[in-house]
PDB file of N, CA and C in Angstrom:
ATOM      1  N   UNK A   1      93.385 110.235  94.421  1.00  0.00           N
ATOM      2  CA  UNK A   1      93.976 110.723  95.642  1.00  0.00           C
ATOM      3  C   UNK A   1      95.231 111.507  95.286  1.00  0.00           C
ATOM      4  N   UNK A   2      95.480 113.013  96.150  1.00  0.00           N
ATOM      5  CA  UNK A   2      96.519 113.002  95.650  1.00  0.00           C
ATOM      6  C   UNK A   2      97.472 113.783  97.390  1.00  0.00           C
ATOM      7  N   UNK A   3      98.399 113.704  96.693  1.00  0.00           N
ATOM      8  CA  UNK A   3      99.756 113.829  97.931  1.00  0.00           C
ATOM      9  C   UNK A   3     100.281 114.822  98.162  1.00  0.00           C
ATOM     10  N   UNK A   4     100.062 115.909  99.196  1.00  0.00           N
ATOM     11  CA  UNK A   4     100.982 116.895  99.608  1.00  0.00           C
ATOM     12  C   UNK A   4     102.152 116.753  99.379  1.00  0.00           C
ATOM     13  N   UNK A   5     103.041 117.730  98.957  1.00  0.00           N
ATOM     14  CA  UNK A   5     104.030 118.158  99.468  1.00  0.00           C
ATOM     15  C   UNK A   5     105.049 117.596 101.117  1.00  0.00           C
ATOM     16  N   UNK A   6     103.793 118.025 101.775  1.00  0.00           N
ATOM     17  CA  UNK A   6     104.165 117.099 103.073  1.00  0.00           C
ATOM     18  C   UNK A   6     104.068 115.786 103.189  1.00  0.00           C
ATOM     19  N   UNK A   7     102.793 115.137 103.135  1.00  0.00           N
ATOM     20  CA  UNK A   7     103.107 113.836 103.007  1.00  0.00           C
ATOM     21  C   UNK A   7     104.324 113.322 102.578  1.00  0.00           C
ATOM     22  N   UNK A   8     104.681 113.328 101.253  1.00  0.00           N
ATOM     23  CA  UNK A   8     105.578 112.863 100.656  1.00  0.00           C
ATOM     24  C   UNK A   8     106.963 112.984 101.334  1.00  0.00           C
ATOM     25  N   UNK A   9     107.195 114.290 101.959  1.00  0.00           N
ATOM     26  CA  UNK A   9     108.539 114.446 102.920  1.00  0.00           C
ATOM     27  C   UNK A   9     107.923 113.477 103.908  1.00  0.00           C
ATOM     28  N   UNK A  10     107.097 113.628 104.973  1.00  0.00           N
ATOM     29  CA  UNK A  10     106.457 112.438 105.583  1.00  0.00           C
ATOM     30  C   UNK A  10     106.611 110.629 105.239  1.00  0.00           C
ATOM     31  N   UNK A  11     106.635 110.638 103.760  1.00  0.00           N
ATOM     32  CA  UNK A  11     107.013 109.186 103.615  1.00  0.00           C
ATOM     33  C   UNK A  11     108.566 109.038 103.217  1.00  0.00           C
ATOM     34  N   UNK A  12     108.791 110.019 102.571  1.00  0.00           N
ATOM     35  CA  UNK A  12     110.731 109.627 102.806  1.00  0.00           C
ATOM     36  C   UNK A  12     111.110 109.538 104.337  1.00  0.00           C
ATOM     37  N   UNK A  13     110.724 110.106 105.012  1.00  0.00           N
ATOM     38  CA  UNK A  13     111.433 110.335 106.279  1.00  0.00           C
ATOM     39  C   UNK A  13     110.802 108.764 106.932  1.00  0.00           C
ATOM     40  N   UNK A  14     109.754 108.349 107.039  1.00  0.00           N
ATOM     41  CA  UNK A  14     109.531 106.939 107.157  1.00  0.00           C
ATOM     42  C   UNK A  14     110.123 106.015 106.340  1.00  0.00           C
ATOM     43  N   UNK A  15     110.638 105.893 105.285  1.00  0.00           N
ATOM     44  CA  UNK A  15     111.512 105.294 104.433  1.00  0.00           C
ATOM     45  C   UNK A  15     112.960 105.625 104.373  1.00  0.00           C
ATOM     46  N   UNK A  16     113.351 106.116 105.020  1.00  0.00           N
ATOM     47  CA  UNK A  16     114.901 106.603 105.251  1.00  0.00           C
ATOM     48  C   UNK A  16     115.191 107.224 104.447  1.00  0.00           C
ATOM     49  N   UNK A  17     114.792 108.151 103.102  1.00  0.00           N
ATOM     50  CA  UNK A  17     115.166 108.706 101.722  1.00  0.00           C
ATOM     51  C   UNK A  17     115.276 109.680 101.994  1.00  0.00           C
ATOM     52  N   UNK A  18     116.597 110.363 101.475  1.00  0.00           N
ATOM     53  CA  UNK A  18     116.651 111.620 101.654  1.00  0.00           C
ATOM     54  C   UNK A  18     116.172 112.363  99.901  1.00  0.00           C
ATOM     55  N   UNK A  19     115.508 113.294 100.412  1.00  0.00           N
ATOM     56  CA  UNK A  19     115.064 114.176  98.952  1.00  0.00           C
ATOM     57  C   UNK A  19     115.525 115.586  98.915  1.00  0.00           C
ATOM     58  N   UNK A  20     115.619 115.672  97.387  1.00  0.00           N
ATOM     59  CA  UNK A  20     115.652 117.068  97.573  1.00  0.00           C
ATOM     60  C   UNK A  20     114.874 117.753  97.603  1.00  0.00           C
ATOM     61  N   UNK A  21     114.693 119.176  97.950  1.00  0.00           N
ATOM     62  CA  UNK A  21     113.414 119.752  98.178  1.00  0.00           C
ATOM     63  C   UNK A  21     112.659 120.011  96.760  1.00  0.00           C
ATOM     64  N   UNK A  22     113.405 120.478  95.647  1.00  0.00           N
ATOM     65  CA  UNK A  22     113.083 120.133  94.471  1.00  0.00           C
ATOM     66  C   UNK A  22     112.646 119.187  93.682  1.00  0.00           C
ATOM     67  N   UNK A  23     112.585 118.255  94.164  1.00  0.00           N
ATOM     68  CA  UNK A  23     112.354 117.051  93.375  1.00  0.00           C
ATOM     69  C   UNK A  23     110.815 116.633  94.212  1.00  0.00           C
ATOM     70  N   UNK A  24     110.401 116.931  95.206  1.00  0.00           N
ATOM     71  CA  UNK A  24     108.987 116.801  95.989  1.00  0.00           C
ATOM     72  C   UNK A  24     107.782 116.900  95.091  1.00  0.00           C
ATOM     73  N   UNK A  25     107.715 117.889  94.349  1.00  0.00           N
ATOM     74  CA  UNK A  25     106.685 117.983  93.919  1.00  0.00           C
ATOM     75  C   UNK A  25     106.401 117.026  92.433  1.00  0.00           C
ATOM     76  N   UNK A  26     107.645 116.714  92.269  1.00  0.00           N
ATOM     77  CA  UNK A  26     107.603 115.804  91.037  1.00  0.00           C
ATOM     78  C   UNK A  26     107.451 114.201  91.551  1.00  0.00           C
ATOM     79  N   UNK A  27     107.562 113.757  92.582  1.00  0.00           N
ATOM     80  CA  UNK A  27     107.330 112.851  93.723  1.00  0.00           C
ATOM     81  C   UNK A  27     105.824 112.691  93.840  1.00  0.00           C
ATOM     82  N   UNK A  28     105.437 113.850  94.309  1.00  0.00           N
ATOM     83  CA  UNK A  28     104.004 113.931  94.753  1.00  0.00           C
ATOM     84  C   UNK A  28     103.077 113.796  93.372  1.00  0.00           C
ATOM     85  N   UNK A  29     103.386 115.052  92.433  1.00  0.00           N
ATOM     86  CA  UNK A  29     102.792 114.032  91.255  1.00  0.00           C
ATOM     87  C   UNK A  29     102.729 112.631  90.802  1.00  0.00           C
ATOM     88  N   UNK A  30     103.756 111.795  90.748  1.00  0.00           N
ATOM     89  CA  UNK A  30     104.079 110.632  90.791  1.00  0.00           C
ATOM     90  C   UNK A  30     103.483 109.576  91.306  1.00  0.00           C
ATOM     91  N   UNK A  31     103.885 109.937  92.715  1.00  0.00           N
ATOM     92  CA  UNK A  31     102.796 108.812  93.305  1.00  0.00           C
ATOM     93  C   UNK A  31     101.606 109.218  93.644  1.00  0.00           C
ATOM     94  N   UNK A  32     100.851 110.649  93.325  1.00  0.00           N
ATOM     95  CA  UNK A  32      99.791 110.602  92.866  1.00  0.00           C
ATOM     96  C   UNK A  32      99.206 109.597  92.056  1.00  0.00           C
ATOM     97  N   UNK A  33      99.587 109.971  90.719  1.00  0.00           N
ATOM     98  CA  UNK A  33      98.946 108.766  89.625  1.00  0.00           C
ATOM     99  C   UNK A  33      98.876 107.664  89.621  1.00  0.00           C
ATOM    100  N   UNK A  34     100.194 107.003  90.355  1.00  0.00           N
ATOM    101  CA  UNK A  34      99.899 105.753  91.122  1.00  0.00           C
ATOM    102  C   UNK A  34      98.750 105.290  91.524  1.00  0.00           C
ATOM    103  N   UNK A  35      98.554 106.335  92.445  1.00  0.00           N
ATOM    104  CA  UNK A  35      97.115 106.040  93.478  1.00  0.00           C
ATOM    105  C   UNK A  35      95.814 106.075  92.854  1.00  0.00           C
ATOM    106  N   UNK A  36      96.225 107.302  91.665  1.00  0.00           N
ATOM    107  CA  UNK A  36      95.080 107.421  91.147  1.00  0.00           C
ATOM    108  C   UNK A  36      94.641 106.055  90.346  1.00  0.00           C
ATOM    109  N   UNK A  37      95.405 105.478  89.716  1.00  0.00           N
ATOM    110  CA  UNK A  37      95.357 104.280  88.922  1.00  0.00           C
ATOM    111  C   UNK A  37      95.250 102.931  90.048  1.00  0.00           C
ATOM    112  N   UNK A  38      95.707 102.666  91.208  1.00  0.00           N
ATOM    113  CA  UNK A  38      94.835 101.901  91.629  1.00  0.00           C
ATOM    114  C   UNK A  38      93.816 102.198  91.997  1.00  0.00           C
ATOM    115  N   UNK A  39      93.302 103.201  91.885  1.00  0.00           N
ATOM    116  CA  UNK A  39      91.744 103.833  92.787  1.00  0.00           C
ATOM    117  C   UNK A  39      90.743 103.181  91.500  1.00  0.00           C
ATOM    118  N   UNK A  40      91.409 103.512  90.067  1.00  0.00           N
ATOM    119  CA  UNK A  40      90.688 102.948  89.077  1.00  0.00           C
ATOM    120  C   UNK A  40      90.746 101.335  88.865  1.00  0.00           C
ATOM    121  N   UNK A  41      91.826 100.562  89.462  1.00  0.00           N
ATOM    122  CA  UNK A  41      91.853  99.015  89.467  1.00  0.00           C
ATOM    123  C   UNK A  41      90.656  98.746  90.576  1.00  0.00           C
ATOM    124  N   UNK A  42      90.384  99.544  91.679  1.00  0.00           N
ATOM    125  CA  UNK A  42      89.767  98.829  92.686  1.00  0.00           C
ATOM    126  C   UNK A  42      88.388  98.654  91.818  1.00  0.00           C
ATOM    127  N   UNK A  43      87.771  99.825  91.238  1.00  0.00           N
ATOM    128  CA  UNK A  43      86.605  99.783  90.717  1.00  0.00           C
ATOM    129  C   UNK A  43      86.168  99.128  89.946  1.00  0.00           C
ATOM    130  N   UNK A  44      86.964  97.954  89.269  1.00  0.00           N
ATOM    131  CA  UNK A  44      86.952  96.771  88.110  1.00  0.00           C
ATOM    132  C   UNK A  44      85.773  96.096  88.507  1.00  0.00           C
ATOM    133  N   UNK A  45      84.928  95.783  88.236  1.00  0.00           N
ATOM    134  CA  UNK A  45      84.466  93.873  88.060  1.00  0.00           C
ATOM    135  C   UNK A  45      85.035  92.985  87.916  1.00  0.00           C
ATOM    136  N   UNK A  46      85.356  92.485  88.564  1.00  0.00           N
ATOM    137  CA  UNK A  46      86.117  90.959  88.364  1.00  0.00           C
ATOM    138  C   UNK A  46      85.767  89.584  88.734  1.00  0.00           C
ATOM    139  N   UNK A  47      84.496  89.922  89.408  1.00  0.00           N
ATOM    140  CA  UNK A  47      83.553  88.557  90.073  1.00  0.00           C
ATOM    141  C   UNK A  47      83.420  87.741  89.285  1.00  0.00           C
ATOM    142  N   UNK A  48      83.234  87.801  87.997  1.00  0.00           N
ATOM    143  CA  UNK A  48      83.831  87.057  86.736  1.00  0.00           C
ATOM    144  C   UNK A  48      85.033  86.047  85.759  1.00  0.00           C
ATOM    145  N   UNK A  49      85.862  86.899  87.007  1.00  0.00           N
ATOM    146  CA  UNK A  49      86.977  86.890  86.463  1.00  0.00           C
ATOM    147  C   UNK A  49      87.607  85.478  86.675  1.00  0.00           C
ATOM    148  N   UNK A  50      87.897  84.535  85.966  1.00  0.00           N
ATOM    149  CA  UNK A  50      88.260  83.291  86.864  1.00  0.00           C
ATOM    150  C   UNK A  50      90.032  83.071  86.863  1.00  0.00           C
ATOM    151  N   UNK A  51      90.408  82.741  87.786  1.00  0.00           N
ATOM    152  CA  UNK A  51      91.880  82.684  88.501  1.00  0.00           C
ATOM    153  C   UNK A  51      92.589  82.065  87.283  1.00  0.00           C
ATOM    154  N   UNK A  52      94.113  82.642  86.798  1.00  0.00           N
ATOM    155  CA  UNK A  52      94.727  81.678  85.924  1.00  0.00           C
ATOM    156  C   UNK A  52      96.241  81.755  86.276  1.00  0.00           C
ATOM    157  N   UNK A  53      96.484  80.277  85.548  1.00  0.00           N
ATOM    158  CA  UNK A  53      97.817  79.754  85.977  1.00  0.00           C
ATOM    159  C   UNK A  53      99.181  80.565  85.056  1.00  0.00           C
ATOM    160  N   UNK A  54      98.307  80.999  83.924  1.00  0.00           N
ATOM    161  CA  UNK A  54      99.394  81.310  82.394  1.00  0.00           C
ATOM    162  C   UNK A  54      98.294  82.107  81.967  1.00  0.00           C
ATOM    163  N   UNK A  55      98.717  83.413  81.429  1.00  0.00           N
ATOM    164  CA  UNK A  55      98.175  84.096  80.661  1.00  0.00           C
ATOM    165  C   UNK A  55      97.452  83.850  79.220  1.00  0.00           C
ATOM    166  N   UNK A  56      98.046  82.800  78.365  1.00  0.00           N
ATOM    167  CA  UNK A  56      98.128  82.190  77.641  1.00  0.00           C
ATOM    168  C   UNK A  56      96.975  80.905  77.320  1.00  0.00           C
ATOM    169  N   UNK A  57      95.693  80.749  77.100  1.00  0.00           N
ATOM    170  CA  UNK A  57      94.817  79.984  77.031  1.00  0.00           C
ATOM    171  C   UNK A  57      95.637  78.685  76.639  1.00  0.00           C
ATOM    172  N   UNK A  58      95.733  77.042  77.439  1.00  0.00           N
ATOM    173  CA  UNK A  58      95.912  75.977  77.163  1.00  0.00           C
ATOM    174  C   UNK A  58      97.723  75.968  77.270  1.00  0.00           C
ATOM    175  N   UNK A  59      97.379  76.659  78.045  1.00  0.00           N
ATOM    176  CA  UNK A  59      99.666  76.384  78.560  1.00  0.00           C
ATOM    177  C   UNK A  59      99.253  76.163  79.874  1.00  0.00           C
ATOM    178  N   UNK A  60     100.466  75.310  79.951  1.00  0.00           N
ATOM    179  CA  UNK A  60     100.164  74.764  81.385  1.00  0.00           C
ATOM    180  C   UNK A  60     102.311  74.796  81.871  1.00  0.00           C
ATOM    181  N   UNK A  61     102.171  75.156  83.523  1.00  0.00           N
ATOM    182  CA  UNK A  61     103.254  74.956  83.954  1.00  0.00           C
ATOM    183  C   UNK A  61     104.203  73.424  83.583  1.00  0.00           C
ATOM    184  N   UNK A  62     105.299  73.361  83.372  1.00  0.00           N
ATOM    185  CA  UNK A  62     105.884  71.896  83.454  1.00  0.00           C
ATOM    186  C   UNK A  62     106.315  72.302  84.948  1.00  0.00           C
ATOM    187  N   UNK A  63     105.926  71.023  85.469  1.00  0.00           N
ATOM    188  CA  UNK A  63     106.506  70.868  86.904  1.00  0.00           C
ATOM    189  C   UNK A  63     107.486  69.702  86.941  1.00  0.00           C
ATOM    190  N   UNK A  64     108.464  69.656  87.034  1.00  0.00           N
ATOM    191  CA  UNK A  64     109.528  68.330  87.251  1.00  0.00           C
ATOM    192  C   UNK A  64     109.011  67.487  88.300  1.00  0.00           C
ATOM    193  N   UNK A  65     109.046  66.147  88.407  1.00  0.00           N
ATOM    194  CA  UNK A  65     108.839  65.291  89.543  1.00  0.00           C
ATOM    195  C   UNK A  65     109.598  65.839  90.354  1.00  0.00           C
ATOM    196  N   UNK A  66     108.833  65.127  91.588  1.00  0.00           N
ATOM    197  CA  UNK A  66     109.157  65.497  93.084  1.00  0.00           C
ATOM    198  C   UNK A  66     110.012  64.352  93.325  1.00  0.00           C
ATOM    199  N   UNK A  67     110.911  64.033  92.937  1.00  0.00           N
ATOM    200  CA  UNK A  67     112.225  62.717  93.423  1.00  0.00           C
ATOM    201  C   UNK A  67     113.399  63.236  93.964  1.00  0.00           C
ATOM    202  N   UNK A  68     114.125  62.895  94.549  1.00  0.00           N
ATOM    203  CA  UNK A  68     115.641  62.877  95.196  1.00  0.00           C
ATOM    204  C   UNK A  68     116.489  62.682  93.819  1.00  0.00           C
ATOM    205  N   UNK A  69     117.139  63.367  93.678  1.00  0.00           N
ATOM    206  CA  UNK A  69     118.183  63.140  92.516  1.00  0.00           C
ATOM    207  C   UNK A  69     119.619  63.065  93.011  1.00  0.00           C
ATOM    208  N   UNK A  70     120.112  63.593  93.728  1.00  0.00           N
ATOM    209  CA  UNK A  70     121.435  63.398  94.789  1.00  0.00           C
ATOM    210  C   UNK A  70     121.626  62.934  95.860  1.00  0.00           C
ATOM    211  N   UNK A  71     122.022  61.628  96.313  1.00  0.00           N
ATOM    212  CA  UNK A  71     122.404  61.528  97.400  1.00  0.00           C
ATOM    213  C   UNK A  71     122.761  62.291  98.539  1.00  0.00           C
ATOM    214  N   UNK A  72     123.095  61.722 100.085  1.00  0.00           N
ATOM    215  CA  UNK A  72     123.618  62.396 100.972  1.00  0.00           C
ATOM    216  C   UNK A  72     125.073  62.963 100.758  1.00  0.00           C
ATOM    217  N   UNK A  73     125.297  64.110 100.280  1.00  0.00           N
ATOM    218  CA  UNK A  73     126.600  64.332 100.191  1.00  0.00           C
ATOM    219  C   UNK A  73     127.406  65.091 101.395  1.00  0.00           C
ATOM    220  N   UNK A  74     126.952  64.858 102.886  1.00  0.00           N
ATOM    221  CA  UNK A  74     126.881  65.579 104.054  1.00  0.00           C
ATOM    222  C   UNK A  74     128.410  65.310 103.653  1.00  0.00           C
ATOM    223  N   UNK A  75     129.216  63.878 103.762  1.00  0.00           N
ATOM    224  CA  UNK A  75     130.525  63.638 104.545  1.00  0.00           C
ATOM    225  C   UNK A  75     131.188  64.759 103.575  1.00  0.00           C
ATOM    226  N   UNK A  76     130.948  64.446 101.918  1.00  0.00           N
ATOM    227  CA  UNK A  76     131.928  65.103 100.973  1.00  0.00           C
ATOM    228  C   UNK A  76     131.866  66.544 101.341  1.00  0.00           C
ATOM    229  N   UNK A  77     131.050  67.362 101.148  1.00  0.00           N
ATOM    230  CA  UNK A  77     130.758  69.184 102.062  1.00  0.00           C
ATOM    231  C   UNK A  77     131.453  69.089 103.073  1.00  0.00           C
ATOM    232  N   UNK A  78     131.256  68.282 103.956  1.00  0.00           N
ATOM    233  CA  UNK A  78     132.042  68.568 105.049  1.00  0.00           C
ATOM    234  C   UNK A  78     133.493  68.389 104.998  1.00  0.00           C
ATOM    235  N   UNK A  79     133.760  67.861 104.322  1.00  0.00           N
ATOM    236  CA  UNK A  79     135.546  66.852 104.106  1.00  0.00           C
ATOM    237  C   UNK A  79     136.438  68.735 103.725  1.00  0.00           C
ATOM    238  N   UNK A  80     135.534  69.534 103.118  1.00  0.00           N
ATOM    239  CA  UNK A  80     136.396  70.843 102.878  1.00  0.00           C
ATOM    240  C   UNK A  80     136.340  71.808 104.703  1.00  0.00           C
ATOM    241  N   UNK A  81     135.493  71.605 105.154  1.00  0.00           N
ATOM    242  CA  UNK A  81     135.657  72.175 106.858  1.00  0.00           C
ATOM    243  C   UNK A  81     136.478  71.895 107.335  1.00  0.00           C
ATOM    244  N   UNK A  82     137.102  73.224 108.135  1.00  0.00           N
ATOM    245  CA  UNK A  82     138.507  73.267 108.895  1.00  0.00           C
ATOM    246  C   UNK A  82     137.701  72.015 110.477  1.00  0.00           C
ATOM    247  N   UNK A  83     136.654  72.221 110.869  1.00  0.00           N
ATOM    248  CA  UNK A  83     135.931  71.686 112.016  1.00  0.00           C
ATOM    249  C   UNK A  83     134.845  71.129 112.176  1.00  0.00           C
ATOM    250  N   UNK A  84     134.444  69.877 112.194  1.00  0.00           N
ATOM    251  CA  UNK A  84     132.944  69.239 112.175  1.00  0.00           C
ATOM    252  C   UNK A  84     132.667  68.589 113.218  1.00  0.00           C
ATOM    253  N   UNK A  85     131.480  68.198 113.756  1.00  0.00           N
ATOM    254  CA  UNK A  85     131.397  67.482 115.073  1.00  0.00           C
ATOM    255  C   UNK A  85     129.981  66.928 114.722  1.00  0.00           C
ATOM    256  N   UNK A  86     129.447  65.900 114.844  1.00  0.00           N
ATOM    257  CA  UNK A  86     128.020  65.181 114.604  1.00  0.00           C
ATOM    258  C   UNK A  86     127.093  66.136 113.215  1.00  0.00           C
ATOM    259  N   UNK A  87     128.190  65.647 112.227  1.00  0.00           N
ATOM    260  CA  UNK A  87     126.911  66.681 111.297  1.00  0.00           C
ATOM    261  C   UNK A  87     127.090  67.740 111.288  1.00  0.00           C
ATOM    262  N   UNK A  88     127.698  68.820 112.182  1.00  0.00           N
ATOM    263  CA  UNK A  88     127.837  70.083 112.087  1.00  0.00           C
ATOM    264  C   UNK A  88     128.910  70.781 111.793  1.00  0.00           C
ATOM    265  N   UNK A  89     128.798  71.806 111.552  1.00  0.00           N
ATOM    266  CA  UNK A  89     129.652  73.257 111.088  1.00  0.00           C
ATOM    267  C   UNK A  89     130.316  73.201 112.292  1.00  0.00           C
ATOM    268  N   UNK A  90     131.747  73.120 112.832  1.00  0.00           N
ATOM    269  CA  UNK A  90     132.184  74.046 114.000  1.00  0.00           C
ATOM    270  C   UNK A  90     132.884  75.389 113.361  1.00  0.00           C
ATOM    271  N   UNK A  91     132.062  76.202 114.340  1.00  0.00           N
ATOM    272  CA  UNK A  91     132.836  78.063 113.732  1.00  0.00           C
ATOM    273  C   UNK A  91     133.235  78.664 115.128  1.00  0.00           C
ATOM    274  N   UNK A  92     134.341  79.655 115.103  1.00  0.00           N
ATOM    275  CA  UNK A  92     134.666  80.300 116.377  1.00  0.00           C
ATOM    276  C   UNK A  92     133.422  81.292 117.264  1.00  0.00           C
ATOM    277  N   UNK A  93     133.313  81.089 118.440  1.00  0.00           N
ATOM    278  CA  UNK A  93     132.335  82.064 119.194  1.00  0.00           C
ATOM    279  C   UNK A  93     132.841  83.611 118.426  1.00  0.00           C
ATOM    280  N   UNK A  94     131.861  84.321 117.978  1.00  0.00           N
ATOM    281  CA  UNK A  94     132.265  85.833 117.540  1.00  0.00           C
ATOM    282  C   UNK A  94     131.447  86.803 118.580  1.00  0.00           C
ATOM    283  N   UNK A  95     130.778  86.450 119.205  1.00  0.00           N
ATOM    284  CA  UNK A  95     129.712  87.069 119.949  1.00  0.00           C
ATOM    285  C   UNK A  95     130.005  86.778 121.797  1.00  0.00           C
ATOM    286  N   UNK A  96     130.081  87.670 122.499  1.00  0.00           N
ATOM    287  CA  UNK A  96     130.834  87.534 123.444  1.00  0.00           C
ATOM    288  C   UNK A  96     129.267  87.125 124.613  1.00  0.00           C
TER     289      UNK A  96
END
């Protein structure tokens, strides 16, 4: 697939980017090849392919246990607040 000139002003201007007019066509090449190269990923076989965790045959993630390691430290966090009330943050209304 490849990308006008326009398009490409078309997708900066949907992306907020300002370009220069010079630099477009080096853009449009660009994400040409992009496209072109997923156009060639879509066409893979991969029905084969089976899902992996690690690139790496026989590595496996370490996952740390799922335990509580710190107590409730609500009061101490809070003990530095100028204002607290049941558990909470008090902050000034900023919003009228």
């Amino acid at each position: 697939m490849s990308l006008t000139p326009k398009q490409i002003e078309s997708i900066a201007h949907l992306a907020r980017l300002e370009l220069d007019v010079a630099d477009v066509p080096r853009y449009a090449e660009s994400i040409s090849s992009i496209l072109r190269l997923v156009s060639e990923l879509e066409g893979v076989n991969t029905g084969d392919v089976a899902p992996m965790a690690h690139p790496l045959e026989g590595q496996v993630q370490r996952l740390r246990a799922d335990v509580v390691t710190s107590g409730n430290l609500r009061e101490t966090l809070q003990g530095n607040a100028p204002q607290t009330e049941a558990g909470l943050y008090l902050v000034p209304k900023v919003i009228e």
